[in-house]
C-alpha atoms as a PDB file:
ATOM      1  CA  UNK A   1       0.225  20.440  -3.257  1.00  0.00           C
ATOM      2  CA  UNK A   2      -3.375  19.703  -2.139  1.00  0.00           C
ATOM      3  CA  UNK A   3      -5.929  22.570  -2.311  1.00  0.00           C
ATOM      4  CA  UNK A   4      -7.694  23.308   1.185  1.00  0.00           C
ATOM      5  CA  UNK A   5     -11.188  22.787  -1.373  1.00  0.00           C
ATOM      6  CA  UNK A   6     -10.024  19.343  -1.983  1.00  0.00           C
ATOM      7  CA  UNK A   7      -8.913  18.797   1.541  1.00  0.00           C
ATOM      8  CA  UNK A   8     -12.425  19.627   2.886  1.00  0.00           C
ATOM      9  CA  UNK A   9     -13.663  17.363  -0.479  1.00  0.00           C
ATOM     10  CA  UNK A  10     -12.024  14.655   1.371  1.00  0.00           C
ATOM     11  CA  UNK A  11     -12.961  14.809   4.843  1.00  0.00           C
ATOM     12  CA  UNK A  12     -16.717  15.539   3.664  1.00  0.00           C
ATOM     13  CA  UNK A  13     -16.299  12.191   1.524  1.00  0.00           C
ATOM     14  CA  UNK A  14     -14.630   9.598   4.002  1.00  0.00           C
ATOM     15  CA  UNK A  15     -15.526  11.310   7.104  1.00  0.00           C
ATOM     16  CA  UNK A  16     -19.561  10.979   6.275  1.00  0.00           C
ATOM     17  CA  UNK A  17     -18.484   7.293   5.472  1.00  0.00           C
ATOM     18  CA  UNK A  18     -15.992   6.141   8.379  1.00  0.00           C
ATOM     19  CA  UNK A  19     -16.125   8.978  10.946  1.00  0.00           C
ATOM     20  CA  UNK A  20     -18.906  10.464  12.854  1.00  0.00           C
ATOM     21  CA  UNK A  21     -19.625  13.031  10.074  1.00  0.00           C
ATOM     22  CA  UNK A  22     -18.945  15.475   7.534  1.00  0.00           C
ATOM     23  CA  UNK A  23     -16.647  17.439   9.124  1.00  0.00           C
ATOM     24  CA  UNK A  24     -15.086  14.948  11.266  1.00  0.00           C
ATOM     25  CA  UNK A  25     -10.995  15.626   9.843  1.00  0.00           C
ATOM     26  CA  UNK A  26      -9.408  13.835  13.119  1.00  0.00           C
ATOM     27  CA  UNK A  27     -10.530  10.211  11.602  1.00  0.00           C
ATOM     28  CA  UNK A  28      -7.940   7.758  11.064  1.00  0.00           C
ATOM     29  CA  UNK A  29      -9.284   6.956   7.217  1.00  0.00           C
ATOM     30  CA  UNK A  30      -9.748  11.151   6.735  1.00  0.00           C
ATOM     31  CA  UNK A  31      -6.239  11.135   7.817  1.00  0.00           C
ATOM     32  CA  UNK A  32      -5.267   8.746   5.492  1.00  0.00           C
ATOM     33  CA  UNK A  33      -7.066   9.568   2.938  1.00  0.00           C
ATOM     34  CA  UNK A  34      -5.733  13.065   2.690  1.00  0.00           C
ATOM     35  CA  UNK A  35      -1.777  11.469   2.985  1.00  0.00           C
ATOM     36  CA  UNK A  36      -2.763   9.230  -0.026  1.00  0.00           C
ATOM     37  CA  UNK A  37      -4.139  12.893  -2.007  1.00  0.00           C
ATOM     38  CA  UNK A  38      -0.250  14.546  -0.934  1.00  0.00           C
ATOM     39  CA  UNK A  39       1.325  11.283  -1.868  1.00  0.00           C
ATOM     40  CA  UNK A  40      -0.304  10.854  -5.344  1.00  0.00           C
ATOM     41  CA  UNK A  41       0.199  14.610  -5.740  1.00  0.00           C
ATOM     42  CA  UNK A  42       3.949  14.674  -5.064  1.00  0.00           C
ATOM     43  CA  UNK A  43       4.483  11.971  -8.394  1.00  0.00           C
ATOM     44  CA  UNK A  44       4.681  14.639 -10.649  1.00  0.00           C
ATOM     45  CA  UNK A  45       7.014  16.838  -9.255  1.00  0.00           C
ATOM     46  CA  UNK A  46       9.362  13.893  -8.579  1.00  0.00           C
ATOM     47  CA  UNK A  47       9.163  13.207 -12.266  1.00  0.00           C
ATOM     48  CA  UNK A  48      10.108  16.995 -12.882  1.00  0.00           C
ATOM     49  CA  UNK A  49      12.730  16.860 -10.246  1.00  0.00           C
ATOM     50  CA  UNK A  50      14.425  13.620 -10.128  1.00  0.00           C
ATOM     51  CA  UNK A  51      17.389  14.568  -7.961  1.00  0.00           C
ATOM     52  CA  UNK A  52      15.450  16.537  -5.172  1.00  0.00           C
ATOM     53  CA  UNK A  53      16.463  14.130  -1.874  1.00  0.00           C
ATOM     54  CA  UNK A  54      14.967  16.437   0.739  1.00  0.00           C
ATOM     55  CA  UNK A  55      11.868  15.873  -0.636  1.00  0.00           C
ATOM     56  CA  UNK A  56      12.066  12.565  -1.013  1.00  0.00           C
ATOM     57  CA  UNK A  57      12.948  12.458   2.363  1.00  0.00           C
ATOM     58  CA  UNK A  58       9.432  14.257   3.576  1.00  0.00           C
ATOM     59  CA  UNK A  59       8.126  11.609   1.388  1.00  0.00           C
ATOM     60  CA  UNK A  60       9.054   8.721   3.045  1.00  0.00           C
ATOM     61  CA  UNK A  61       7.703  10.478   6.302  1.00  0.00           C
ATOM     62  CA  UNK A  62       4.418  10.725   4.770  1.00  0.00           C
ATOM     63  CA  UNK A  63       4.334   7.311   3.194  1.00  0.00           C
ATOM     64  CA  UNK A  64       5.691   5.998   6.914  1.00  0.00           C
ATOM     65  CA  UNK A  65       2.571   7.938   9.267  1.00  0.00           C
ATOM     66  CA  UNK A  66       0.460   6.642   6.545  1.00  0.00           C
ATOM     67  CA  UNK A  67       1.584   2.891   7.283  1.00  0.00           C
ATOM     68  CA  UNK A  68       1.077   3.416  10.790  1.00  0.00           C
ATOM     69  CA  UNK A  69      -2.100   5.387  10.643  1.00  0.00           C
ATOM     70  CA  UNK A  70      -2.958   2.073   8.410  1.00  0.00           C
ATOM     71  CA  UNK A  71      -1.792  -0.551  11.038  1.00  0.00           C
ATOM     72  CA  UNK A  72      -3.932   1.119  13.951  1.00  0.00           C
ATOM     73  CA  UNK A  73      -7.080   1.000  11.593  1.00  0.00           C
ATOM     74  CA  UNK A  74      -6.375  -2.485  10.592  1.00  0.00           C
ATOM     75  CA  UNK A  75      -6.069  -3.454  14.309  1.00  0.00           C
ATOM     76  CA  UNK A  76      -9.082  -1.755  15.451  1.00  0.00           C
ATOM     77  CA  UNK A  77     -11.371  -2.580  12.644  1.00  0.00           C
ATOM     78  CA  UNK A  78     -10.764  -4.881   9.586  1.00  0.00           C
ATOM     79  CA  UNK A  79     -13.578  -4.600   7.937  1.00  0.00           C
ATOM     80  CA  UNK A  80     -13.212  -0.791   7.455  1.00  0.00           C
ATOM     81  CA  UNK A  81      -9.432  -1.431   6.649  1.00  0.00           C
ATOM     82  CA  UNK A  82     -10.373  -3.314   3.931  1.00  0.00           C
ATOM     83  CA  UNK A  83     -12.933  -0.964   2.892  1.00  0.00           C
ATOM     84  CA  UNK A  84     -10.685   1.940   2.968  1.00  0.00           C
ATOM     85  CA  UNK A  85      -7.880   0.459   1.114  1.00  0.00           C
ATOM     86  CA  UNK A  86     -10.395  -0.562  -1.493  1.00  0.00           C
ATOM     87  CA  UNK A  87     -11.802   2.927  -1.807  1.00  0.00           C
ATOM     88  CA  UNK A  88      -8.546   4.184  -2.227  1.00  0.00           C
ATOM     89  CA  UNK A  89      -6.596   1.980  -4.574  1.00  0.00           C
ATOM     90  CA  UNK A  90      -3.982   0.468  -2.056  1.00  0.00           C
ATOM     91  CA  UNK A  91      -2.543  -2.620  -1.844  1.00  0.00           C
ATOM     92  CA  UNK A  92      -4.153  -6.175  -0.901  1.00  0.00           C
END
């Protein structure tokens, strides 16, 4: 579960560095920086909860608008793709 402190942590963050400014949430890198924070913060409860499929299920939503979100970016601008999957510690 992400905090709505670390949720506006996060916009302030990437949208000062990719959007149009602090409080700009409707980015595509805010947007995909805040799925990486609920990805990431989903590991430990499917270590707790090995067997829970629904979840797993809103999971692979997440982890699928994320690789989407990630193909417009890369499309539009590949320079700030590659910045942005740097920054957050994704592939390539």
């Amino acid at each position: 579960m992400i905090t709505t402190e670390k949720t506006a942590e996060i916009v302030k963050t990437f949208g000062a560095k990719y959007g149009s400014g602090e409080k700009d949430a409707g980015c595509t890198a805010v947007q995909v920086a805040i799925l990486t924070e609920r990805i990431n913060g989903l590991k430990g409860h499917f270590e707790k909860n090995i067997h829970d499929y629904h979840s797993n299920r809103g999971l692979l939503k997440m982890i699928g608008r994320r690789r989407s979100l990630l193909k417009y970016l890369r499309g539009k601008s590949e320079d700030q793709y590659k910045s942005l999957i740097g920054d957050l510690g994704l592939r390539k």
